[in-house]
PDB file of N, CA and C in Angstrom:
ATOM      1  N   UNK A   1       0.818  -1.194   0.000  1.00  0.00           N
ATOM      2  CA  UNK A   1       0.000   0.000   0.000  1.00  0.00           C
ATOM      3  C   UNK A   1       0.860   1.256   0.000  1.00  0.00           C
ATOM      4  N   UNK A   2       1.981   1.071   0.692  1.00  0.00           N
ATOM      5  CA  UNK A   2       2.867   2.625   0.335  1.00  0.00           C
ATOM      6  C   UNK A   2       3.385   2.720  -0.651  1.00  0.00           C
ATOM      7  N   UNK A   3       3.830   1.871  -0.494  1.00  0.00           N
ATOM      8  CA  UNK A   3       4.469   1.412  -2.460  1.00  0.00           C
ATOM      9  C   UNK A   3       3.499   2.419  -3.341  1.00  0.00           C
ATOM     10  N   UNK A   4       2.877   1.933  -3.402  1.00  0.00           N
ATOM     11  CA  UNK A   4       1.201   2.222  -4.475  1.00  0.00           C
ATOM     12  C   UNK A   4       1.348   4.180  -4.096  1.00  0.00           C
ATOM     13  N   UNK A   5       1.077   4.740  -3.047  1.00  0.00           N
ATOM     14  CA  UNK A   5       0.838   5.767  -2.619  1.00  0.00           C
ATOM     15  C   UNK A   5       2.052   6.085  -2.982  1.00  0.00           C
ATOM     16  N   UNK A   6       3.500   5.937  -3.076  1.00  0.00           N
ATOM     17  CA  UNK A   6       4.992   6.711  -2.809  1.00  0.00           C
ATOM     18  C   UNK A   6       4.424   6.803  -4.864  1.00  0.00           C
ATOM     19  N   UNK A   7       4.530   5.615  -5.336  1.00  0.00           N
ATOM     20  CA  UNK A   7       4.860   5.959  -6.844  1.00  0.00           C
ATOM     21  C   UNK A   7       3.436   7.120  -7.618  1.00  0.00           C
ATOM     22  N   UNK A   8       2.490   6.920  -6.581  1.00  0.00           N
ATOM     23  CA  UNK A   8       1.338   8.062  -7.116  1.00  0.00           C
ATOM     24  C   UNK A   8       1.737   9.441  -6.821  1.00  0.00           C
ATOM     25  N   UNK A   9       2.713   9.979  -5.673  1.00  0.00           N
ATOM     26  CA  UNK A   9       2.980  11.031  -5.310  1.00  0.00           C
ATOM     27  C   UNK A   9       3.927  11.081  -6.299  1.00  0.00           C
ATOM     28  N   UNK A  10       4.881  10.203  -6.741  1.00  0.00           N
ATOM     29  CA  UNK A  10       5.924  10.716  -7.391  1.00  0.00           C
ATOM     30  C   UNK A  10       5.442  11.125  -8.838  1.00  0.00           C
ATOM     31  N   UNK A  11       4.591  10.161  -9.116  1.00  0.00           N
ATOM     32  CA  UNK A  11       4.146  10.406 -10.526  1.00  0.00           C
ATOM     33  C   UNK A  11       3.294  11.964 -10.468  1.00  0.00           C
ATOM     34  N   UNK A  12       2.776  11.920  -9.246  1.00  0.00           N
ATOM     35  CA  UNK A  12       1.949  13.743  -9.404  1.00  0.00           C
ATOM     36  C   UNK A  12       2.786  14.515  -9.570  1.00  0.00           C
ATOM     37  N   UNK A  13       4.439  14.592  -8.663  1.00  0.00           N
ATOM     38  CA  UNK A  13       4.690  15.739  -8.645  1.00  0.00           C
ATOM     39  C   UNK A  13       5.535  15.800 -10.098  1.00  0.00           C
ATOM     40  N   UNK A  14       5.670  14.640 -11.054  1.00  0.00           N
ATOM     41  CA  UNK A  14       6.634  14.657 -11.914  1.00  0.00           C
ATOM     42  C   UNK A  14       5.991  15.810 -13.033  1.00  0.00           C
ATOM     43  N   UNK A  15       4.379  15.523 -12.457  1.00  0.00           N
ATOM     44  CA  UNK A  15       3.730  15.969 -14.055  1.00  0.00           C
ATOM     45  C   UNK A  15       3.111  17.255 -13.555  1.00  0.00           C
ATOM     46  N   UNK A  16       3.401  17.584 -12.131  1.00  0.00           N
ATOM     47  CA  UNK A  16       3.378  19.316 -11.979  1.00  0.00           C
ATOM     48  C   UNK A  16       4.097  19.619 -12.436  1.00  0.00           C
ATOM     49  N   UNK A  17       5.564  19.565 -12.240  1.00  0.00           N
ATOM     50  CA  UNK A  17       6.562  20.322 -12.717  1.00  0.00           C
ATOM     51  C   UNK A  17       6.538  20.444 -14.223  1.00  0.00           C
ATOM     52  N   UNK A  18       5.925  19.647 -14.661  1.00  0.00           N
ATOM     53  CA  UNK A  18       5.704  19.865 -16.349  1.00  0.00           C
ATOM     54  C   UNK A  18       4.789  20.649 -16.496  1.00  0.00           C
ATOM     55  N   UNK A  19       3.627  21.144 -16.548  1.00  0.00           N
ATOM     56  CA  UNK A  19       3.038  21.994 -16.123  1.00  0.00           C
ATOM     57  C   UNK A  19       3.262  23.314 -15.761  1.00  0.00           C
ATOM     58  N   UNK A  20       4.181  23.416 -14.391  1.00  0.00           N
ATOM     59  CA  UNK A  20       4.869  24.571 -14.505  1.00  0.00           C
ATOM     60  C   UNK A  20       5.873  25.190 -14.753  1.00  0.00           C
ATOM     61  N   UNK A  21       7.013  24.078 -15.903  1.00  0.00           N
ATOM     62  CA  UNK A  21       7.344  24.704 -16.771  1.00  0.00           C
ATOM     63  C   UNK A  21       6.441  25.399 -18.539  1.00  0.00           C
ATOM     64  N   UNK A  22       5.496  25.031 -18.851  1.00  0.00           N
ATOM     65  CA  UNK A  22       4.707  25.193 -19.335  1.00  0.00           C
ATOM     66  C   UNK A  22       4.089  26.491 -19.117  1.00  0.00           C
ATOM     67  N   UNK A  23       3.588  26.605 -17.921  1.00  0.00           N
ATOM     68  CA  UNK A  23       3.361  28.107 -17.575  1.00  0.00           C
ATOM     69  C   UNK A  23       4.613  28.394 -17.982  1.00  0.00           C
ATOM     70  N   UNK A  24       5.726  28.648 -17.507  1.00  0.00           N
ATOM     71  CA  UNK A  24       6.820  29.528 -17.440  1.00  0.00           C
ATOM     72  C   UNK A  24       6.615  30.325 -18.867  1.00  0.00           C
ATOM     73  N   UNK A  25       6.675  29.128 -19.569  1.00  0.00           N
ATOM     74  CA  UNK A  25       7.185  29.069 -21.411  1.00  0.00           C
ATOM     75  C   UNK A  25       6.381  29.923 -22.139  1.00  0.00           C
ATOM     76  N   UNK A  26       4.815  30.171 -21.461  1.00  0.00           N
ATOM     77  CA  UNK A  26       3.849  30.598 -21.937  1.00  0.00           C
ATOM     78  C   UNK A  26       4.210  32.427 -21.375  1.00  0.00           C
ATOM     79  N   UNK A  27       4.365  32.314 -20.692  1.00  0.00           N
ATOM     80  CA  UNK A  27       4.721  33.643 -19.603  1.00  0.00           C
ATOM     81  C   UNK A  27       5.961  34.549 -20.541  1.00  0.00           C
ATOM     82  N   UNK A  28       6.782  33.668 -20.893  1.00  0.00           N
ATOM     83  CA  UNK A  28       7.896  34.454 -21.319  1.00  0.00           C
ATOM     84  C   UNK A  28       7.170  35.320 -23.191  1.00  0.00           C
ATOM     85  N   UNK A  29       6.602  33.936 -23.433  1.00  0.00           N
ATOM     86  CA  UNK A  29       5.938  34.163 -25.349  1.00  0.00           C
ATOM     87  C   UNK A  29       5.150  35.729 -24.933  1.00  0.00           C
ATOM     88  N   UNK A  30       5.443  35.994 -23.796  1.00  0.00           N
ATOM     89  CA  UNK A  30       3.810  37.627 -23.824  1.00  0.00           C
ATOM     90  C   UNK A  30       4.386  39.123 -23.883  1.00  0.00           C
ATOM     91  N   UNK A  31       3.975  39.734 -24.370  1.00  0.00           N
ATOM     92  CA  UNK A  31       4.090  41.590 -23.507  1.00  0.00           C
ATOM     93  C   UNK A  31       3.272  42.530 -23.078  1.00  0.00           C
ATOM     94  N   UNK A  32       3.701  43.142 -22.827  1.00  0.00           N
ATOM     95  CA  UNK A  32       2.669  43.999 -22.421  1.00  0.00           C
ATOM     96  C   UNK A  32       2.225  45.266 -23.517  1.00  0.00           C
ATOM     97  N   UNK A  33       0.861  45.581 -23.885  1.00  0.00           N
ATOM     98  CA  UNK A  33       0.755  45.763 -24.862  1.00  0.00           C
ATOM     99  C   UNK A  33      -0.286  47.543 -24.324  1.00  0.00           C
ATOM    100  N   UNK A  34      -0.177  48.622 -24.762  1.00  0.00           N
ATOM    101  CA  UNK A  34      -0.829  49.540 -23.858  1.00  0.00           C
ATOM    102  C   UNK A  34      -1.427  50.064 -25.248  1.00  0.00           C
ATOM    103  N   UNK A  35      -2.754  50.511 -24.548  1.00  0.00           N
ATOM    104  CA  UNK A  35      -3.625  51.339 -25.380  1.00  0.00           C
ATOM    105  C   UNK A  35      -4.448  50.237 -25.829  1.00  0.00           C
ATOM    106  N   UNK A  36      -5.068  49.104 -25.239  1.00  0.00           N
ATOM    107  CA  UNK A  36      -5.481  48.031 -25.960  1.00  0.00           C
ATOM    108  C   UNK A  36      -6.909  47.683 -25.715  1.00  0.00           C
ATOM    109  N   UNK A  37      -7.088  47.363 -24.233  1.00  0.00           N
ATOM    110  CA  UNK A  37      -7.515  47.210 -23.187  1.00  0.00           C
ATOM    111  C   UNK A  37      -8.547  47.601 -23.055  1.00  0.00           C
ATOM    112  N   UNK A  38      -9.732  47.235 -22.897  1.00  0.00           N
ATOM    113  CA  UNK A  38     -10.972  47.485 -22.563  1.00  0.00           C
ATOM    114  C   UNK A  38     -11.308  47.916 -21.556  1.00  0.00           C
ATOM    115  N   UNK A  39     -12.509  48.469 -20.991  1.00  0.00           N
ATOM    116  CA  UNK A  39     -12.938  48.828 -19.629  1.00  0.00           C
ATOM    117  C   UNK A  39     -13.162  47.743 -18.863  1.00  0.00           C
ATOM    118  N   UNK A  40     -12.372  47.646 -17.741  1.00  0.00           N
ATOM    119  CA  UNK A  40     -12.614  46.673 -16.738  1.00  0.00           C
ATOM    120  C   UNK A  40     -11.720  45.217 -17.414  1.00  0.00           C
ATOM    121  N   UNK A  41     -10.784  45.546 -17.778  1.00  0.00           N
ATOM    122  CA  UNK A  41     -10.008  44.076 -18.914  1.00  0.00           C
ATOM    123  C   UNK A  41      -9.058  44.344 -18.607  1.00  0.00           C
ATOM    124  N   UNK A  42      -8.149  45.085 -17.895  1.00  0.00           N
ATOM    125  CA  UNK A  42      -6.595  45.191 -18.133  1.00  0.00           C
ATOM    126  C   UNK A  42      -5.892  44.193 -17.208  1.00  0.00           C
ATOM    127  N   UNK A  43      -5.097  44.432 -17.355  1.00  0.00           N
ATOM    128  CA  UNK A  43      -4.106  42.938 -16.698  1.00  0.00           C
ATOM    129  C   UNK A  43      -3.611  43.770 -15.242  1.00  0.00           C
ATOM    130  N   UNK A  44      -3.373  44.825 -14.746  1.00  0.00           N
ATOM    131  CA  UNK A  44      -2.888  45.271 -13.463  1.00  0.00           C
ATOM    132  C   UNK A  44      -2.323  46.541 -13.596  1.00  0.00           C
ATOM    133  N   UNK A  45      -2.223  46.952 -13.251  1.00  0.00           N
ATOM    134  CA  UNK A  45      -1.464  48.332 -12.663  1.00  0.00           C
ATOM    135  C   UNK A  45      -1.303  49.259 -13.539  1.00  0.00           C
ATOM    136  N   UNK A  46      -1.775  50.786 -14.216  1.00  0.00           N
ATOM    137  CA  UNK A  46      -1.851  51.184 -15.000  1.00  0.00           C
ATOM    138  C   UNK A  46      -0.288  52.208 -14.641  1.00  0.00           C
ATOM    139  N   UNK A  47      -0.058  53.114 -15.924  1.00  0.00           N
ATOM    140  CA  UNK A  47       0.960  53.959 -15.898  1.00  0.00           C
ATOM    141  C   UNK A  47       1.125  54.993 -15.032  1.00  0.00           C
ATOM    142  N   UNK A  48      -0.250  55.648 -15.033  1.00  0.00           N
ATOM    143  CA  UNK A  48      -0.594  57.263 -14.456  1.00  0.00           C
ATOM    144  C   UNK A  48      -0.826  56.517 -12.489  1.00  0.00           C
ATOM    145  N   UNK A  49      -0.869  55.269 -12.536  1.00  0.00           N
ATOM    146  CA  UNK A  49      -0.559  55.408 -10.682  1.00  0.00           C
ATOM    147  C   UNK A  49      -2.082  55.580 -10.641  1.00  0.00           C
ATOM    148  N   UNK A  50      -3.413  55.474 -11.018  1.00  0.00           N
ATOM    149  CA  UNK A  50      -4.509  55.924 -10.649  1.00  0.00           C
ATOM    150  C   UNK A  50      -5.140  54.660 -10.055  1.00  0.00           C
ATOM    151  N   UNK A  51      -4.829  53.544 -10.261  1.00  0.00           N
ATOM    152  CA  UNK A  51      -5.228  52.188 -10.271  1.00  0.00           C
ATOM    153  C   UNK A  51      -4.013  50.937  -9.693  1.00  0.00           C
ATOM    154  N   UNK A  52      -4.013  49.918  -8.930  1.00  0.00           N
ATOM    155  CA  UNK A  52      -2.812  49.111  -9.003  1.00  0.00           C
ATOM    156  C   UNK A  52      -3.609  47.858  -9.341  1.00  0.00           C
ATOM    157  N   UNK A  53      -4.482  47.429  -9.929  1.00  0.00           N
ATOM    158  CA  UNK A  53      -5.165  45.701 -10.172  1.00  0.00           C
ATOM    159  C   UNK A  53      -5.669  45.955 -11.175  1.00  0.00           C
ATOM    160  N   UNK A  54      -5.838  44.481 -11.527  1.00  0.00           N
ATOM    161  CA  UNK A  54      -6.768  44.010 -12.767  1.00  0.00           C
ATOM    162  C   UNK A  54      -7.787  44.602 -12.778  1.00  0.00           C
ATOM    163  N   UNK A  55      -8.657  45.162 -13.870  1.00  0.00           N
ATOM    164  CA  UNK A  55     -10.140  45.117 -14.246  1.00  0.00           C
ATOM    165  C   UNK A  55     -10.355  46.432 -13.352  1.00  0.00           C
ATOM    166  N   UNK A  56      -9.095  46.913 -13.000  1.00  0.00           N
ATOM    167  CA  UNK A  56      -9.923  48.394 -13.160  1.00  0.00           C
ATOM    168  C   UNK A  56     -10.001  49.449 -13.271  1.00  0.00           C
ATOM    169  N   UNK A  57     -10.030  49.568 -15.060  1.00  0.00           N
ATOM    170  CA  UNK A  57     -10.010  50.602 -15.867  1.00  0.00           C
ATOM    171  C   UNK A  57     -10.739  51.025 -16.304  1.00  0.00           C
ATOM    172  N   UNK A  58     -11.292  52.437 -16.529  1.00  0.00           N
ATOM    173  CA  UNK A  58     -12.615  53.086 -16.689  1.00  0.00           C
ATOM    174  C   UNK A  58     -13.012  53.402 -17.764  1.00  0.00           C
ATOM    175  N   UNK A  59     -12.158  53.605 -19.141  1.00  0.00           N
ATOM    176  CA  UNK A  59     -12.181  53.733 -20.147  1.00  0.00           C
ATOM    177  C   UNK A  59     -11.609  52.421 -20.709  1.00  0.00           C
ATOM    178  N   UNK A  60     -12.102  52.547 -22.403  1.00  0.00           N
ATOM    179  CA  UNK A  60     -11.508  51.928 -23.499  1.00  0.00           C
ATOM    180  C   UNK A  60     -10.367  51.977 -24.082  1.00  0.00           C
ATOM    181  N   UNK A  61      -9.754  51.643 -24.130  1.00  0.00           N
ATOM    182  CA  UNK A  61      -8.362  51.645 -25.049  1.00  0.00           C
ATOM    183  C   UNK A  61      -7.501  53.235 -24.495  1.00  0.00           C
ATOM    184  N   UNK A  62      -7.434  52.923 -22.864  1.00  0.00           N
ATOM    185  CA  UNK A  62      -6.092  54.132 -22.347  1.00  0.00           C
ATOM    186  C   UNK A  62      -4.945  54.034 -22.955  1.00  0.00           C
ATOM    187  N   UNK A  63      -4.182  54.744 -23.078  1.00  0.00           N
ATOM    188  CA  UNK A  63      -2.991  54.508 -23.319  1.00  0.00           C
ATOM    189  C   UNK A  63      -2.220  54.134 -21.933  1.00  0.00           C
ATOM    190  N   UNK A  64      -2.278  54.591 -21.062  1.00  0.00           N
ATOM    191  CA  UNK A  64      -1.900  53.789 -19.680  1.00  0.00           C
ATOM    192  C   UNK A  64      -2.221  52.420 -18.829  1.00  0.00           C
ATOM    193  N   UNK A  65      -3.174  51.992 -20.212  1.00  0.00           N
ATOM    194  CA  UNK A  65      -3.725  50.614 -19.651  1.00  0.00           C
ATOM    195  C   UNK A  65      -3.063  49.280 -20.438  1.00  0.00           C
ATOM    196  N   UNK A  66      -2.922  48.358 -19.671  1.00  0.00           N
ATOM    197  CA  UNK A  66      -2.312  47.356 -21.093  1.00  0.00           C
ATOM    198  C   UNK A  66      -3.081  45.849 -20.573  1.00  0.00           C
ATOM    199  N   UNK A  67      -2.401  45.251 -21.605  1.00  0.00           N
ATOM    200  CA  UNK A  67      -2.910  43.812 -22.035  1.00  0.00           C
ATOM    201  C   UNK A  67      -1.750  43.012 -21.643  1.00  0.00           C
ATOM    202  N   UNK A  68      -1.402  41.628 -21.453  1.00  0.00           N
ATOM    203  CA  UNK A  68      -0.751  40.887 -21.903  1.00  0.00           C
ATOM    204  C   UNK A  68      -1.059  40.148 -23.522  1.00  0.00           C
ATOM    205  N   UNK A  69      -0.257  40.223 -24.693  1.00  0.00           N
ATOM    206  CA  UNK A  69      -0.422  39.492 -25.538  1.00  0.00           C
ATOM    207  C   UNK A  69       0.555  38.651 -25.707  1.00  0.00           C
ATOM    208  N   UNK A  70       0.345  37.840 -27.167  1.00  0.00           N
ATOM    209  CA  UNK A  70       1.573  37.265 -27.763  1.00  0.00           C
ATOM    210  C   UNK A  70       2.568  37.831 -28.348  1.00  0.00           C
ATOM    211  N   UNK A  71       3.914  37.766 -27.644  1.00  0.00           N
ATOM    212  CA  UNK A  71       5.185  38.870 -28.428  1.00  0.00           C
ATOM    213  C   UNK A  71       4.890  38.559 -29.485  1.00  0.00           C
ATOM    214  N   UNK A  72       4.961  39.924 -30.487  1.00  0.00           N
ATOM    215  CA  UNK A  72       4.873  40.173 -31.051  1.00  0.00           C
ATOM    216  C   UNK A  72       3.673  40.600 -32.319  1.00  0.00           C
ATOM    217  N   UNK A  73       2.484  40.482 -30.981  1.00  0.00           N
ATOM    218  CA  UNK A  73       1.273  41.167 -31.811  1.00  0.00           C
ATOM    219  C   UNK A  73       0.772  42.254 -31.048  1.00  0.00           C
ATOM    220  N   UNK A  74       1.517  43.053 -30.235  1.00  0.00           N
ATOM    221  CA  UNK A  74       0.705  44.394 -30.279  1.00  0.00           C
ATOM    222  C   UNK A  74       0.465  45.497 -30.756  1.00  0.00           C
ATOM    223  N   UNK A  75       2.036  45.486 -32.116  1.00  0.00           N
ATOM    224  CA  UNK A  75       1.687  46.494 -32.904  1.00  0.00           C
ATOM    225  C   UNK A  75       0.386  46.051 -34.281  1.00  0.00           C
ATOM    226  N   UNK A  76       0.468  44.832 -34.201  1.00  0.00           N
ATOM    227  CA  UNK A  76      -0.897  44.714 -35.061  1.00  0.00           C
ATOM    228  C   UNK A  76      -2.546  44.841 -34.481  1.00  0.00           C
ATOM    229  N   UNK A  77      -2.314  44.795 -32.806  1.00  0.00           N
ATOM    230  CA  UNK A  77      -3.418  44.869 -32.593  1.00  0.00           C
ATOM    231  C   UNK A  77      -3.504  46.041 -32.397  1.00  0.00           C
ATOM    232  N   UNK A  78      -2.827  46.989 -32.553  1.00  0.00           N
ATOM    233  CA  UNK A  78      -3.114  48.715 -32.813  1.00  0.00           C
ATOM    234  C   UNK A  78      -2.206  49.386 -31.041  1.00  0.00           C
ATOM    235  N   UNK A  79      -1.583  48.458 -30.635  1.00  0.00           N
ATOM    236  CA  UNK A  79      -0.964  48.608 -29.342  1.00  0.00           C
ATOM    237  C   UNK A  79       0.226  49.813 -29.177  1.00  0.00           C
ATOM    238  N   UNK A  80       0.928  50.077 -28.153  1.00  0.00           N
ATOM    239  CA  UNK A  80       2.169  50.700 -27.768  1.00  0.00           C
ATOM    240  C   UNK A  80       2.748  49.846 -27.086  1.00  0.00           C
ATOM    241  N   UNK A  81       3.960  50.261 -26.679  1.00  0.00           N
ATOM    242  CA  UNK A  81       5.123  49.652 -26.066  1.00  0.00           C
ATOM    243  C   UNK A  81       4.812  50.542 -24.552  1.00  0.00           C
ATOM    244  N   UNK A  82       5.307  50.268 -23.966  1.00  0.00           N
ATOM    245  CA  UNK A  82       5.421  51.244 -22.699  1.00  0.00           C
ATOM    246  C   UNK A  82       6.246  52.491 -22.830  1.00  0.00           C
ATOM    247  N   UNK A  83       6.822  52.748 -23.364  1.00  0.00           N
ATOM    248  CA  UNK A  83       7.796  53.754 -23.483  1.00  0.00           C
ATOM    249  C   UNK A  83       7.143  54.441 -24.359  1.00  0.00           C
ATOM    250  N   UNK A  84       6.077  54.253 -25.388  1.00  0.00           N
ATOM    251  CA  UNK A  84       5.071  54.617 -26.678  1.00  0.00           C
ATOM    252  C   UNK A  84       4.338  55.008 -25.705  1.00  0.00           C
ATOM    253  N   UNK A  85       3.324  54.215 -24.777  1.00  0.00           N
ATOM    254  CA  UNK A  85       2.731  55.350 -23.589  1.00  0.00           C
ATOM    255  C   UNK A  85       2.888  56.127 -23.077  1.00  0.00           C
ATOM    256  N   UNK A  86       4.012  56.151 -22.533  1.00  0.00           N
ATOM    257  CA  UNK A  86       4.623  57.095 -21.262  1.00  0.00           C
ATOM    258  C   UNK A  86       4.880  58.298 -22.166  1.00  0.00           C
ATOM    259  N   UNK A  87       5.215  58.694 -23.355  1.00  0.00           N
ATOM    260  CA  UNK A  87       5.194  60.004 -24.169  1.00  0.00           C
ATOM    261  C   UNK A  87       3.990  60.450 -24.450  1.00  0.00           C
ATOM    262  N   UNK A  88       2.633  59.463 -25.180  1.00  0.00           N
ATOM    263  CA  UNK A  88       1.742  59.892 -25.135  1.00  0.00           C
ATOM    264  C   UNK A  88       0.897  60.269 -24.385  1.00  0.00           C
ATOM    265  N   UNK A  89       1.396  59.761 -22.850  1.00  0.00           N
ATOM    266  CA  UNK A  89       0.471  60.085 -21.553  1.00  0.00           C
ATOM    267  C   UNK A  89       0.995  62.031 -21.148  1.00  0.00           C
ATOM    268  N   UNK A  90       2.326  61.787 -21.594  1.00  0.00           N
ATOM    269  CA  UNK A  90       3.099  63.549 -21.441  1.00  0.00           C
ATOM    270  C   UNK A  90       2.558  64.277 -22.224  1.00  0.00           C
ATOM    271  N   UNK A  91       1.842  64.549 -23.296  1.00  0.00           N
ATOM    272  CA  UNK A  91       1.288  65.239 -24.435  1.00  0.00           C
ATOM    273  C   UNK A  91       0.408  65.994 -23.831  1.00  0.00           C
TER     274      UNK A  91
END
């Protein structure tokens, strides 16, 4: 019976760690994408300091608000870079 129980624990934790390398892998493929973002959709903490969490942004498409996407689609989804915000938030 431990037998049985030792190789079920081992086998769980073998196939977490796969898993959370998986997250990792997925985590790294993203950026942060500003000006994107819907009301009440953003991923956390905006530029201007008015907000620090998710989902809560009051407008549509801030420029101080962002997304996580897939590197390399936020200039197609009509996005900025952070540094593309932070000038247009100075204007």
């Amino acid at each position: 019976m431990k037998t049985q129980t030792l190789v079920s624990s081992a086998l769980a934790a073998a196939l977490s760690l796969g898993l959370v390398a998986q997250a990792e892998a997925q985590d790294k493929a993203k950026e942060k994408c500003f000006g994107i973002a819907k009301a009440g959709q953003n991923d956390c903490a905006n530029l201007s300091g008015s907000h620090a969490c998710a989902g809560m942004s009051k407008v549509d498409n801030g420029p101080e608000e962002w997304k996580y996407v897939a590197k390399g689609s936020c200039k197609s989804a009509g996005g900025m870079t952070a540094d593309e915000a932070k000038a247009k938030l100075k204007k």
